[in-house]
N, C-alpha and C. Protein backbone atom coordinates (compact mmCIF):
# COMPACT_ATOMS: atom_id res chain seq x y z
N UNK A 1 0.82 -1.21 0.00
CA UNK A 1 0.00 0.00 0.00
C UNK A 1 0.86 1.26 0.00
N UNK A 2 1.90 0.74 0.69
CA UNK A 2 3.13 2.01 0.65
C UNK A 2 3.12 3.17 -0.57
N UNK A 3 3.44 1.99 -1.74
CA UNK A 3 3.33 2.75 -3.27
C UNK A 3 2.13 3.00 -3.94
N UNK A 4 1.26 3.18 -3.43
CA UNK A 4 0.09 3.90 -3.46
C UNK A 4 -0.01 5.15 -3.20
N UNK A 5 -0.11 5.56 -1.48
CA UNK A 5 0.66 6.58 -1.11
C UNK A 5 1.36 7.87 -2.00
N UNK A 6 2.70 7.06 -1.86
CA UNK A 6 3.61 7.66 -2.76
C UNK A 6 3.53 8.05 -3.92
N UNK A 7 2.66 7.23 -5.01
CA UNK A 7 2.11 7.87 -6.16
C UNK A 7 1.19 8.82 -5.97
N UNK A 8 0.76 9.12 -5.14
CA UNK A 8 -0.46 10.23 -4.70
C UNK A 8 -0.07 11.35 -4.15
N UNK A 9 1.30 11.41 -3.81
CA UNK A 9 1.84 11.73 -3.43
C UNK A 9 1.20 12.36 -1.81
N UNK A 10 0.82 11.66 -1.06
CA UNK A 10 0.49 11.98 -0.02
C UNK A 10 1.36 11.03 1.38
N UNK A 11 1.15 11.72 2.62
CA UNK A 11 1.84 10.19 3.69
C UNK A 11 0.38 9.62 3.65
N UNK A 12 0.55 8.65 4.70
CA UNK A 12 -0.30 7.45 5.47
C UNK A 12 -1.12 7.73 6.41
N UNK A 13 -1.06 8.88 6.82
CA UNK A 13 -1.31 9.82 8.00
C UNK A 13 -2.33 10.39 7.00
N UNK A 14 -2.47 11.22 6.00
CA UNK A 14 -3.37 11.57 5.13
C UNK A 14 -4.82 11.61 5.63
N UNK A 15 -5.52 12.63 5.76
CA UNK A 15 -7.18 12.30 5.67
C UNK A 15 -7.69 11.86 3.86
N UNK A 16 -8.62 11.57 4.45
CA UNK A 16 -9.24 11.14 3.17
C UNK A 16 -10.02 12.23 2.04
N UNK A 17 -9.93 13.24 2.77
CA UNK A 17 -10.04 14.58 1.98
C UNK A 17 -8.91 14.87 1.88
N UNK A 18 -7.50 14.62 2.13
CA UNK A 18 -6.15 15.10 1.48
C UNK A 18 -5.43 14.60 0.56
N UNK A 19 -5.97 12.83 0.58
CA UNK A 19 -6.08 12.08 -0.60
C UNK A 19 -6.71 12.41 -1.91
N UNK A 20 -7.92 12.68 -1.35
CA UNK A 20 -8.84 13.01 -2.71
C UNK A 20 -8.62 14.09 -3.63
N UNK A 21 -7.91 15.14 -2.92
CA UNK A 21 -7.66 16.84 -3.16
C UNK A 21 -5.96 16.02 -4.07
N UNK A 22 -5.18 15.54 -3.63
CA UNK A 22 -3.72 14.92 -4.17
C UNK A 22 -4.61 14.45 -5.29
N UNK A 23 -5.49 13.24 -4.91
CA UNK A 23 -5.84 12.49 -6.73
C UNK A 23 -6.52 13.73 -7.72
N UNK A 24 -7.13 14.48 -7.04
CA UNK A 24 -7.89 15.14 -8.40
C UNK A 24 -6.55 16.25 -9.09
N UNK A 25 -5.84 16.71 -8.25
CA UNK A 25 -4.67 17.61 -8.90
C UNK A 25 -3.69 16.69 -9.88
N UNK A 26 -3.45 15.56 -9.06
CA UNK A 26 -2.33 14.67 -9.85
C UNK A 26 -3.54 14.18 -11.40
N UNK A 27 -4.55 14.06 -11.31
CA UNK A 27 -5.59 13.77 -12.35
C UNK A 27 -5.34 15.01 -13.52
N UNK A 28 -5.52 15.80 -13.14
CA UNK A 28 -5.90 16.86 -13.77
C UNK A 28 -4.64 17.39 -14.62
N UNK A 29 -3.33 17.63 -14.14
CA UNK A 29 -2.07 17.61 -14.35
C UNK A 29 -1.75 16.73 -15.20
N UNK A 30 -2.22 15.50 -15.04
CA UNK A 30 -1.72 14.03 -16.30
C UNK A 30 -2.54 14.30 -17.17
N UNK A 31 -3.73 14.72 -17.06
CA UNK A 31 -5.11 14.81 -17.67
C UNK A 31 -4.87 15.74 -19.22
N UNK A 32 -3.93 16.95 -18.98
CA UNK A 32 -4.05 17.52 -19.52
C UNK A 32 -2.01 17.17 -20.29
N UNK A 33 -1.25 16.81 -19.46
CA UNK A 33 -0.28 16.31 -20.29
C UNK A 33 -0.22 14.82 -21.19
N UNK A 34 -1.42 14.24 -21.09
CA UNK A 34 -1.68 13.33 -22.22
C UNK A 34 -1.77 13.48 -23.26
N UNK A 35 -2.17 14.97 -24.17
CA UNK A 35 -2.57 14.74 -25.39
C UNK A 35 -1.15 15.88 -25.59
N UNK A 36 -0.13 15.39 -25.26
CA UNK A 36 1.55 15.63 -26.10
C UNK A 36 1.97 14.41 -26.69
N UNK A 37 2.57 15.09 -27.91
CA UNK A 37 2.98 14.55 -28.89
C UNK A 37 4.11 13.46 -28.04
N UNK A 38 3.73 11.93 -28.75
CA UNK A 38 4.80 11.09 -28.62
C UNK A 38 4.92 10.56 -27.23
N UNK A 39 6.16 10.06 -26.82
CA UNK A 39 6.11 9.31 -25.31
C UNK A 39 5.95 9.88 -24.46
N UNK A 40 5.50 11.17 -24.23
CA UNK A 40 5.68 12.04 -23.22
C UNK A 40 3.88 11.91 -22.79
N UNK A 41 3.01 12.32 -23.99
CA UNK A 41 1.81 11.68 -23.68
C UNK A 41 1.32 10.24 -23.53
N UNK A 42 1.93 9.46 -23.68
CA UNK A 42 1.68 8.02 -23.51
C UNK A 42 1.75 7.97 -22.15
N UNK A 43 3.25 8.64 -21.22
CA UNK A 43 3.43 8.66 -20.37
C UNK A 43 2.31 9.10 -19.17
N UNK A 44 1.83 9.82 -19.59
CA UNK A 44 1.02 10.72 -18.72
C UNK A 44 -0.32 9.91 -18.87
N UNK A 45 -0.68 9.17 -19.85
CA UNK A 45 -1.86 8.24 -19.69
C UNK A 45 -1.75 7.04 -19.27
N UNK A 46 -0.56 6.36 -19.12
CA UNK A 46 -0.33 5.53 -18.20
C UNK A 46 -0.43 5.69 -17.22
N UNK A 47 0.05 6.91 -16.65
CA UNK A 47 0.14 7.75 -14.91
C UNK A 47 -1.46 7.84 -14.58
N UNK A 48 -2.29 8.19 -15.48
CA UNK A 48 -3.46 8.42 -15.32
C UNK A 48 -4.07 7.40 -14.59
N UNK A 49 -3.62 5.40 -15.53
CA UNK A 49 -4.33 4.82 -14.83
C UNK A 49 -3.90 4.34 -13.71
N UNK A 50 -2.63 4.52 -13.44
CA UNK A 50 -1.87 4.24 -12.28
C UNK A 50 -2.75 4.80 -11.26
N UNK A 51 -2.49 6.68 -11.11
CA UNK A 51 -3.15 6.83 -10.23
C UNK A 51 -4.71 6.64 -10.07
N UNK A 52 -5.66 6.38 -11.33
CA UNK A 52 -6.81 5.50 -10.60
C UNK A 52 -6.71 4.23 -9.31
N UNK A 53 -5.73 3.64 -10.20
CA UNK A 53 -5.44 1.98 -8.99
C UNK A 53 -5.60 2.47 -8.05
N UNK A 54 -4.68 3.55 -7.56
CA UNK A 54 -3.88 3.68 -6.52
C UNK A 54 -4.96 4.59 -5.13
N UNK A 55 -5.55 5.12 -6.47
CA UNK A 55 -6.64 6.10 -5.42
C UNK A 55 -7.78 4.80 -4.83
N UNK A 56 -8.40 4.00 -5.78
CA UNK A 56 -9.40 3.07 -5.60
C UNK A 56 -8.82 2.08 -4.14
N UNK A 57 -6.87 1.32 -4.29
CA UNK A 57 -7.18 0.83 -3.47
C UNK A 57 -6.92 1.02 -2.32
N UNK A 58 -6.45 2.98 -1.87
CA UNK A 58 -6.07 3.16 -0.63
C UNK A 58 -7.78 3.21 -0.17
N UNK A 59 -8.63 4.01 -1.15
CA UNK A 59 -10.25 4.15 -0.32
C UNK A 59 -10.72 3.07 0.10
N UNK A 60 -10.38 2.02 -0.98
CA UNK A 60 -11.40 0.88 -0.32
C UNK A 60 -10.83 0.30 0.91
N UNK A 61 -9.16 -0.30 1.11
CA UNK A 61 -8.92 -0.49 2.55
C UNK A 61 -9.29 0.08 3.59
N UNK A 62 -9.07 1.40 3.28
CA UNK A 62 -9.64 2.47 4.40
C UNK A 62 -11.40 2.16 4.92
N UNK A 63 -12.02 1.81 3.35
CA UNK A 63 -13.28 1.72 3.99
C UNK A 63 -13.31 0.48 4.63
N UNK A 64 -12.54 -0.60 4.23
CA UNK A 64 -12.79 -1.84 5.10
C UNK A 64 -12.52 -1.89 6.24
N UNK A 65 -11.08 -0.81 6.75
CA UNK A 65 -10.46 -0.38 8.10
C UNK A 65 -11.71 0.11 8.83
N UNK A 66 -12.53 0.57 8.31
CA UNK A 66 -13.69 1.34 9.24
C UNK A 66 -14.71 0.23 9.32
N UNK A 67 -15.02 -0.95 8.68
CA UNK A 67 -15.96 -1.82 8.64
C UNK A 67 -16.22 -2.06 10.42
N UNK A 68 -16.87 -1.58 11.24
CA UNK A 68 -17.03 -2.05 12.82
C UNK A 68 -18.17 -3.06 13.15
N UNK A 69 -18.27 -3.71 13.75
CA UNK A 69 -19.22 -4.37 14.46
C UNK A 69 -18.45 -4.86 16.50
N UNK A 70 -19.78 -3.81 16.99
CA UNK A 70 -19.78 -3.55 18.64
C UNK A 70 -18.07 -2.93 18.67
N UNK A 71 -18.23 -2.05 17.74
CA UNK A 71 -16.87 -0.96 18.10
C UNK A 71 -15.04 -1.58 17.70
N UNK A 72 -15.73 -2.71 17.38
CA UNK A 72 -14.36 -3.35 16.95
C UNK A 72 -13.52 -3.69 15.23
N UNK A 73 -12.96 -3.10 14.53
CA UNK A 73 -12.80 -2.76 13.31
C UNK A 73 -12.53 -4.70 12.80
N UNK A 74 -13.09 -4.65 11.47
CA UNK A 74 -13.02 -5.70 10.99
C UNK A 74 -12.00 -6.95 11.16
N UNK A 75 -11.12 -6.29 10.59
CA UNK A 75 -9.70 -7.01 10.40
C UNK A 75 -9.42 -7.65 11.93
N UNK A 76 -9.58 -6.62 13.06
CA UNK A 76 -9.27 -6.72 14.29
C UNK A 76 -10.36 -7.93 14.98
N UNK A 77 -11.67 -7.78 14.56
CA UNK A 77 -12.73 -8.73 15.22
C UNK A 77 -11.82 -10.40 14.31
N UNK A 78 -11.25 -10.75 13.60
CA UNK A 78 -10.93 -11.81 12.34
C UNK A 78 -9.99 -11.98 13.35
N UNK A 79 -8.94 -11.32 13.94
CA UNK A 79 -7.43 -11.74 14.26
C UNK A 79 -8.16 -11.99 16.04
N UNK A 80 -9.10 -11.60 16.23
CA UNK A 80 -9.64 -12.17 17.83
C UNK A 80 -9.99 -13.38 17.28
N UNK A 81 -11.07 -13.90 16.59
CA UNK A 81 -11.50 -15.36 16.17
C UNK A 81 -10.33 -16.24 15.93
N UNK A 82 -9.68 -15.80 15.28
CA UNK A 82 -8.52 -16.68 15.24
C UNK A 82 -7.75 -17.06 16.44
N UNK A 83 -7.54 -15.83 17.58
CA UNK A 83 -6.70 -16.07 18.65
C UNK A 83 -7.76 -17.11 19.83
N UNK A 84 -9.03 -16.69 19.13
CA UNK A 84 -9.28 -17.84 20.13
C UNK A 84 -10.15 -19.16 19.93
N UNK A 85 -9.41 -19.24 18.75
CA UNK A 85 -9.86 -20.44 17.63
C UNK A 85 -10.73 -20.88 17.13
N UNK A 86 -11.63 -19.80 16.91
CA UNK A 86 -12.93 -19.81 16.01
C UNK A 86 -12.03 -19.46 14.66
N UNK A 87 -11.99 -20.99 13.93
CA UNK A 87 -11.58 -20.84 12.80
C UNK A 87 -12.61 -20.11 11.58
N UNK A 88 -13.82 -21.37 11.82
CA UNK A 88 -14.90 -21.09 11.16
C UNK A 88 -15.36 -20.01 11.60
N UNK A 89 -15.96 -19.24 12.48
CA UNK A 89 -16.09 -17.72 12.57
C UNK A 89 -15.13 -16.61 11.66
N UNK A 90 -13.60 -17.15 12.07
CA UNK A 90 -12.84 -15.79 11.17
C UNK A 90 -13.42 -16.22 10.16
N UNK A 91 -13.38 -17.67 9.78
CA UNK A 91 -13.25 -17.71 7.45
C UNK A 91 -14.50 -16.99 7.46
N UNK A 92 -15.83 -17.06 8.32
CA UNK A 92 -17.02 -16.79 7.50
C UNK A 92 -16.76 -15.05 7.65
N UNK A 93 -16.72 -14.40 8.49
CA UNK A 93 -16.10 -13.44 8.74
C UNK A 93 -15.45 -12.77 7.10
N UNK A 94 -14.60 -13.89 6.80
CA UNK A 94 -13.34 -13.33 5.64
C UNK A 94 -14.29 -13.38 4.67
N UNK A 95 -15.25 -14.32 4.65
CA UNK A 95 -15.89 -14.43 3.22
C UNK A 95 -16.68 -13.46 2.93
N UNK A 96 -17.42 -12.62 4.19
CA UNK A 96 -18.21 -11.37 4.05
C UNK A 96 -17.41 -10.13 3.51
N UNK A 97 -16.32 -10.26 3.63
CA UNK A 97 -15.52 -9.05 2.57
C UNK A 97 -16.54 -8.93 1.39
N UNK A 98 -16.43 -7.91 0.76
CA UNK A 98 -17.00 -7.68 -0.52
C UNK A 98 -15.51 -7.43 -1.43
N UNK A 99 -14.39 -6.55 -0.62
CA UNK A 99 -13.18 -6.88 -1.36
C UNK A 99 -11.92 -7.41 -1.02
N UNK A 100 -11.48 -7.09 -1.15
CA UNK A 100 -10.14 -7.94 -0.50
C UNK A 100 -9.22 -7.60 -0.45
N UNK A 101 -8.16 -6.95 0.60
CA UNK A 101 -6.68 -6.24 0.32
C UNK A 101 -5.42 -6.70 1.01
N UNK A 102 -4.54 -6.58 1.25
CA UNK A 102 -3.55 -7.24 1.39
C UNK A 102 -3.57 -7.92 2.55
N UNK A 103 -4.11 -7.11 3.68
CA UNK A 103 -4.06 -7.58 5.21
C UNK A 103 -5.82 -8.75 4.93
N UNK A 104 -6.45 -8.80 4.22
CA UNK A 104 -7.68 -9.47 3.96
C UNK A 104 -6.75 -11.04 3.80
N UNK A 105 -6.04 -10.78 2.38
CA UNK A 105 -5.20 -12.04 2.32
C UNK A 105 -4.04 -12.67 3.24
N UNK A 106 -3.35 -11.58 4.18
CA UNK A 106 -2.64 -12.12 5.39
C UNK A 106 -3.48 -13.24 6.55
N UNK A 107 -5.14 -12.41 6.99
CA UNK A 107 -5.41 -13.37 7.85
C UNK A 107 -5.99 -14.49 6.94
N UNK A 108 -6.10 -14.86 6.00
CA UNK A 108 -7.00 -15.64 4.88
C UNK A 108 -5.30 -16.67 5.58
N UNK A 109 -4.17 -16.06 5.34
CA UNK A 109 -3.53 -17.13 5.33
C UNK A 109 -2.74 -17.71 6.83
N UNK A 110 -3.61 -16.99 7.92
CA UNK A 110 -3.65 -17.17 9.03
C UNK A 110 -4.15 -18.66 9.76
N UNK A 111 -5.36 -18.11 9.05
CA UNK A 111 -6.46 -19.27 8.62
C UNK A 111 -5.76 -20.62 8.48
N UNK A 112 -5.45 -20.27 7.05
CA UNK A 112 -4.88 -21.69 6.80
C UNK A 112 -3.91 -22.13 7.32
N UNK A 113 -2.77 -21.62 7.72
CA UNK A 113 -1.74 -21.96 8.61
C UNK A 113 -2.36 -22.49 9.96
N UNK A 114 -3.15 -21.82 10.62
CA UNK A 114 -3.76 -22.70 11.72
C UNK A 114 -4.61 -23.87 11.16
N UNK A 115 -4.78 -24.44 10.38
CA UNK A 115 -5.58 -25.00 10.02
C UNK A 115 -4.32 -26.51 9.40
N UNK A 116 -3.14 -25.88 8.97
CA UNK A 116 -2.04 -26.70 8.85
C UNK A 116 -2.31 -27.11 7.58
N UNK A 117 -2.78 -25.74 6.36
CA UNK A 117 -2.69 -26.10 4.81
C UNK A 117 -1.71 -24.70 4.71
N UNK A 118 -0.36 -25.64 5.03
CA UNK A 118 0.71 -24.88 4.82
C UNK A 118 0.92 -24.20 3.09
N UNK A 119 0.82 -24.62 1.93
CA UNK A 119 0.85 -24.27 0.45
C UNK A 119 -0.45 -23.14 0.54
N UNK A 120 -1.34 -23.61 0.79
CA UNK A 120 -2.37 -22.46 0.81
C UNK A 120 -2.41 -21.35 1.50
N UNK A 121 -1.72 -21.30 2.60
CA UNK A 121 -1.01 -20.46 3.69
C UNK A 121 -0.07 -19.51 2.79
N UNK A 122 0.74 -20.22 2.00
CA UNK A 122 1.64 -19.43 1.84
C UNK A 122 1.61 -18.47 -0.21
N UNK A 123 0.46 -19.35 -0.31
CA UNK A 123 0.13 -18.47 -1.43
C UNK A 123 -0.48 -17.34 -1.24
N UNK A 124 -1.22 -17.33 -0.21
CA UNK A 124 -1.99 -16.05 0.46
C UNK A 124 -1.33 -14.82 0.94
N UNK A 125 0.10 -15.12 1.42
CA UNK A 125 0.66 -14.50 1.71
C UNK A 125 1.58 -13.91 0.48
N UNK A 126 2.17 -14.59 -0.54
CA UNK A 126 2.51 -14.42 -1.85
C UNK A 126 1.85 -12.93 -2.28
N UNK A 127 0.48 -13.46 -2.49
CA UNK A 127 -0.74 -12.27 -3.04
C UNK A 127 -0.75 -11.09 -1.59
N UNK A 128 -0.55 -11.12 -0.39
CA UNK A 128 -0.26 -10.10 0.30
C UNK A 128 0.58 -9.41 -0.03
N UNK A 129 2.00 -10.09 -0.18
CA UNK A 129 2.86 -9.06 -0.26
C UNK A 129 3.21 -8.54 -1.64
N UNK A 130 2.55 -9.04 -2.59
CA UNK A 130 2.61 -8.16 -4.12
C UNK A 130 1.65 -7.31 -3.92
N UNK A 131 0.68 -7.11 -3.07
CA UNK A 131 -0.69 -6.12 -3.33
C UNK A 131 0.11 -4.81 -1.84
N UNK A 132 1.38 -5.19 -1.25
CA UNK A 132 1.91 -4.59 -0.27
C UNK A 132 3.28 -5.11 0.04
N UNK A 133 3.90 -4.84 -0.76
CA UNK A 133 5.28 -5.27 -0.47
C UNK A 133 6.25 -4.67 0.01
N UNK A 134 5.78 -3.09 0.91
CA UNK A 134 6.48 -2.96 1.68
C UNK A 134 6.31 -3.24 3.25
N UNK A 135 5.58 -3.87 3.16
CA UNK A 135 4.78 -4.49 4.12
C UNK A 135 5.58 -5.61 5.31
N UNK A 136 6.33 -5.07 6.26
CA UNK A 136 7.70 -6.13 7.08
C UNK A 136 7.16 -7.15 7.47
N UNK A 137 6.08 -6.68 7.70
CA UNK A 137 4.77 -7.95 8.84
C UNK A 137 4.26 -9.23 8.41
N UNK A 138 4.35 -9.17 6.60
CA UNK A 138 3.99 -9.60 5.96
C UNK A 138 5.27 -10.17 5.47
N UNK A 139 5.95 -9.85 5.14
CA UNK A 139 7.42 -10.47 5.08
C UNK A 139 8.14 -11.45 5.85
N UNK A 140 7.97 -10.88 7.06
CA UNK A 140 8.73 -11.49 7.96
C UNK A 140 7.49 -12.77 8.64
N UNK A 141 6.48 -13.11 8.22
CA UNK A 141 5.56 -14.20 8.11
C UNK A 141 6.18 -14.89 7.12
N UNK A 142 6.22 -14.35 6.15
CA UNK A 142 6.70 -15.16 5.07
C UNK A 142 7.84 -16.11 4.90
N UNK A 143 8.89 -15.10 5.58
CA UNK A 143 9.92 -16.15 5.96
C UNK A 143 10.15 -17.17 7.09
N UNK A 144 9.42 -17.05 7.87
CA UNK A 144 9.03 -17.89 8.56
C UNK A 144 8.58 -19.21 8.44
N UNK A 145 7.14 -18.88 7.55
CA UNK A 145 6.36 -19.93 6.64
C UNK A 145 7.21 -21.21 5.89
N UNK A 146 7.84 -19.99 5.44
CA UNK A 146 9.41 -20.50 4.30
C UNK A 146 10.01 -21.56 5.01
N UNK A 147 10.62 -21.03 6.29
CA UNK A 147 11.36 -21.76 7.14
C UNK A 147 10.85 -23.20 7.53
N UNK A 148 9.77 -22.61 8.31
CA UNK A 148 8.96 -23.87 9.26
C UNK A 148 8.96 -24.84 7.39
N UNK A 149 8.63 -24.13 6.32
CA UNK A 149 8.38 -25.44 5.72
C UNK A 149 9.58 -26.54 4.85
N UNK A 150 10.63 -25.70 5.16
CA UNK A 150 12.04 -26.17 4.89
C UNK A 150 12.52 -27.14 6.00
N UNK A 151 11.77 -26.88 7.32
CA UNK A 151 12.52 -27.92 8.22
C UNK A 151 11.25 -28.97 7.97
N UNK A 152 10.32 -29.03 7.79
CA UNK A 152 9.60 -29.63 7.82
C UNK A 152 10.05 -30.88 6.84
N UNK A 153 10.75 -30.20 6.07
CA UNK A 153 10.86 -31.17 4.51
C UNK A 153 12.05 -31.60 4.79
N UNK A 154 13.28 -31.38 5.54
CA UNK A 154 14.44 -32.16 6.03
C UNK A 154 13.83 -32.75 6.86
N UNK A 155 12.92 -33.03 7.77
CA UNK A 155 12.67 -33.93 9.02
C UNK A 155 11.88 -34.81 8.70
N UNK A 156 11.87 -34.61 7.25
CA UNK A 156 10.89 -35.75 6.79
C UNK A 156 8.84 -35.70 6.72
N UNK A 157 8.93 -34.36 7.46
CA UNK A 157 7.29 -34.06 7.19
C UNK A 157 6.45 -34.12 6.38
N UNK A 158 5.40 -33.51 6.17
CA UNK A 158 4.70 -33.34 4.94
C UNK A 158 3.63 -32.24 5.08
N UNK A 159 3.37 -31.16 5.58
CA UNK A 159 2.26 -30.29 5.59
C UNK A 159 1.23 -30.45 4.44
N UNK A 160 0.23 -30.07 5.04
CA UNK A 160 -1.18 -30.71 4.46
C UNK A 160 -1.39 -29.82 3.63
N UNK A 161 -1.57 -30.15 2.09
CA UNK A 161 -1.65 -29.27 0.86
C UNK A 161 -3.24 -29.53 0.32
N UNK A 162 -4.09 -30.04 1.42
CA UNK A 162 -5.54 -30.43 0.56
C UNK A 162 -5.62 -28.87 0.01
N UNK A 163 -6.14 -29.61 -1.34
CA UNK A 163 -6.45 -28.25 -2.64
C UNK A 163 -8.06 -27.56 -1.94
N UNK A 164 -9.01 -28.73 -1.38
CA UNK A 164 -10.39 -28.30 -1.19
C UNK A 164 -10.74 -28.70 0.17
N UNK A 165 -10.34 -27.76 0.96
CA UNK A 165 -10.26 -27.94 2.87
C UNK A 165 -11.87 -27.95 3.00
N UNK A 166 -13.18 -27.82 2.18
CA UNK A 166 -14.28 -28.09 2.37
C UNK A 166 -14.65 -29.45 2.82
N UNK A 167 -14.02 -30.41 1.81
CA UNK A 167 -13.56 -31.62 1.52
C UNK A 167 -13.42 -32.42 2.88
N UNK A 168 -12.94 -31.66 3.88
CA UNK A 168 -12.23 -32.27 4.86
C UNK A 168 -12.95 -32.00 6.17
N UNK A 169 -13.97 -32.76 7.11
CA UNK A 169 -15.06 -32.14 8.06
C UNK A 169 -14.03 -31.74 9.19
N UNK A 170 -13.34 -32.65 9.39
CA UNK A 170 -12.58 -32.52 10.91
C UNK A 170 -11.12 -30.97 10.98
N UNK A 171 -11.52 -30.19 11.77
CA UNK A 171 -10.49 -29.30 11.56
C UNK A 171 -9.31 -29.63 11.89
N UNK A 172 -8.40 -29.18 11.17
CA UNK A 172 -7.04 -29.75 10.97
C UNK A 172 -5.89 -28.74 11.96
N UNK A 173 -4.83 -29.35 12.69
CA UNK A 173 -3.69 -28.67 13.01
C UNK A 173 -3.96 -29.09 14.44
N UNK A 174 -5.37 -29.71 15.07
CA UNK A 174 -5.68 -30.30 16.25
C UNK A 174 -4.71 -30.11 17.18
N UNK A 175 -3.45 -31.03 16.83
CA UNK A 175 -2.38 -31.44 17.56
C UNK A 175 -1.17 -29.89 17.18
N UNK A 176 -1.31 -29.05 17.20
CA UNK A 176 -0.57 -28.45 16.29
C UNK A 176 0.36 -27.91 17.57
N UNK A 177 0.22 -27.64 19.11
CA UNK A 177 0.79 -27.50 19.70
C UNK A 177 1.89 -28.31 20.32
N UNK A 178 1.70 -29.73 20.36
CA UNK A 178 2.93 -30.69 20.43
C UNK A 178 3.71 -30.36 18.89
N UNK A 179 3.65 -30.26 17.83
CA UNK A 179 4.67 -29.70 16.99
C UNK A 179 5.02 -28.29 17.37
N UNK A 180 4.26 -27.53 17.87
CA UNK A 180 4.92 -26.25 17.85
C UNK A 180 6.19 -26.31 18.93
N UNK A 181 5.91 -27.48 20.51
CA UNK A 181 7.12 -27.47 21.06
C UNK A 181 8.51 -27.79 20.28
N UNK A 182 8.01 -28.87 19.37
CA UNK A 182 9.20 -29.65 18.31
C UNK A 182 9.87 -28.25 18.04
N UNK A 183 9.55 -27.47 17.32
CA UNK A 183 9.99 -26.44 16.15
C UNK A 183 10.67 -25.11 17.24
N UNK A 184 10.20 -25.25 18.44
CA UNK A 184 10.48 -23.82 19.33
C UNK A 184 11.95 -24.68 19.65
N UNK A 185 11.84 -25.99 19.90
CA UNK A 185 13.42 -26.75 20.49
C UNK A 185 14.54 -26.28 19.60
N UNK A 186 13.80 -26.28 18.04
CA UNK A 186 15.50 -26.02 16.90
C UNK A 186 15.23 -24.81 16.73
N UNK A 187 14.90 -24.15 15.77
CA UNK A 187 14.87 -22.79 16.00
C UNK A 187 14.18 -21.95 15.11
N UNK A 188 12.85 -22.44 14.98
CA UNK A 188 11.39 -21.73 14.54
C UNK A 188 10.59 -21.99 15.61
N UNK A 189 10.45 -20.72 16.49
CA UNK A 189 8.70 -21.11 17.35
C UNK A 189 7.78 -20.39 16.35
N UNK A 190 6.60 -21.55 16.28
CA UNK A 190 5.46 -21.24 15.73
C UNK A 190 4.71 -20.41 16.07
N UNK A 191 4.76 -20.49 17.58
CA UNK A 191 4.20 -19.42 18.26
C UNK A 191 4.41 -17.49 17.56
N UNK A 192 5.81 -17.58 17.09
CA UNK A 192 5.99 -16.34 16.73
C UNK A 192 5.57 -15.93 15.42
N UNK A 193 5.12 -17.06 14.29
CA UNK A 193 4.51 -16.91 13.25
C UNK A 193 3.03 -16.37 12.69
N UNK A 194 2.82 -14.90 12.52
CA UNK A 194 1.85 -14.45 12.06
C UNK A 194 1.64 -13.36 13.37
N UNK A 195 1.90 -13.70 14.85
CA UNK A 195 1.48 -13.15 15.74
C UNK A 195 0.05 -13.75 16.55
N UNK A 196 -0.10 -14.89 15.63
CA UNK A 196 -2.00 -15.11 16.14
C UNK A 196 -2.22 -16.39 16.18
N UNK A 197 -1.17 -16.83 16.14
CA UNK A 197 -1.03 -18.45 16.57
C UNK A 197 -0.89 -19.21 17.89
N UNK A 198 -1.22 -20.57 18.31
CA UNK A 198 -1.45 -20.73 19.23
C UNK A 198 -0.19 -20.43 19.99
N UNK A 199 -0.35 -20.47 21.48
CA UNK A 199 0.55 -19.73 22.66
C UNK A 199 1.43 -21.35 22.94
N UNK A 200 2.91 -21.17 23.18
CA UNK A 200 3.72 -22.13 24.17
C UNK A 200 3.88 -22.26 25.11
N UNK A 201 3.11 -23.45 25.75
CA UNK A 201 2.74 -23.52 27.18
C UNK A 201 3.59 -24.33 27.70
């Protein structure tokens, strides 16, 4: 989302009337250096649709950031279900999005990581950090993911890649805290992965 921002040339801090006032000037400015001769107008109509993207997907996060129910912002009510293992609450939760933005696809792959569909976990996070790749939080999950699934594959494991977790009634990762001691002994705790995973007791 960083480079969003930045093409708008606004910070993060921004109201949403200082955004809008940045897109319509930066609009208007390209708007009118488009119809120059040669690459110089090409340029400026490319910029054009850039900054559409860019305006569309700081508003819509923002509007999802405000999505509340009993005072508690969306994203935030999803990462409580999860912490206290209402799986099925967060997904249905996730599925009521109407859109979807980077932190939408982080807990999507929260989800699945507690759920121990490590590949699906980590494609989710893939699509996080291209839709936000300056994003550390999201990164530094990632390598993690990476990790836990590199030792997994020297120790002989196999993390659960079902393609269609519908498929499957019994929720999965049950036992997931006797592996998480395994992994805290060498040197991935699971516990520290995502932030919203189960606790080491």
């Amino acid at each position: 989302m960083n480079e969003y921002y930045k093409l708008l040339q606004v910070s993060e801090d921004a109201t949403d009337e200082e955004i809008e006032s940045s897109y319509r000037a930066l609009k208007e400015k390209y708007g009118e250096e488009r119809w120059q001769d040669g690459e110089a107008g090409n340029a400026a109509a490319r910029m054009l649709e850039k900054l559409d993207v860019a305006y569309e997907e700081i508003m819509r996060a923002r509007r999802e950031a405000r999505q509340t129910t009993d005072g508690t912002d969306a994203f935030g009510e999803v990462a409580d279900l999860i912490r206290k293992g209402d799986l099925a609450g967060a997904q249905t939760k996730l599925d009521s999005f109407n859109e979807r933005s980077a932190e939408w696809h982080y807990l999507q792959s929260v989800v699945f990581y507690k759920k121990n569909w490590i590949n699906e976990s980590k494609k989710q996070l893939e699509i996080a950090m291209q839709l936000d790749g300056g994003n550390a939080k999201y990164r530094d999950a990632y390598e993690k993911l990476r990790s836990r699934a590199e030792y997994t594959k020297q120790t002989g494991g196999a993390p659960n890649t079902n393609p269609n977790p519908a498929e499957n009634g019994e929720q999965m990762g049950g036992n997931w805290c006797a592996q998480c001691a395994s992994f805290c002994y060498t040197f991935l705790c699971v516990n520290c992965l995502f932030n919203l995973c189960c606790s080491c007791r």
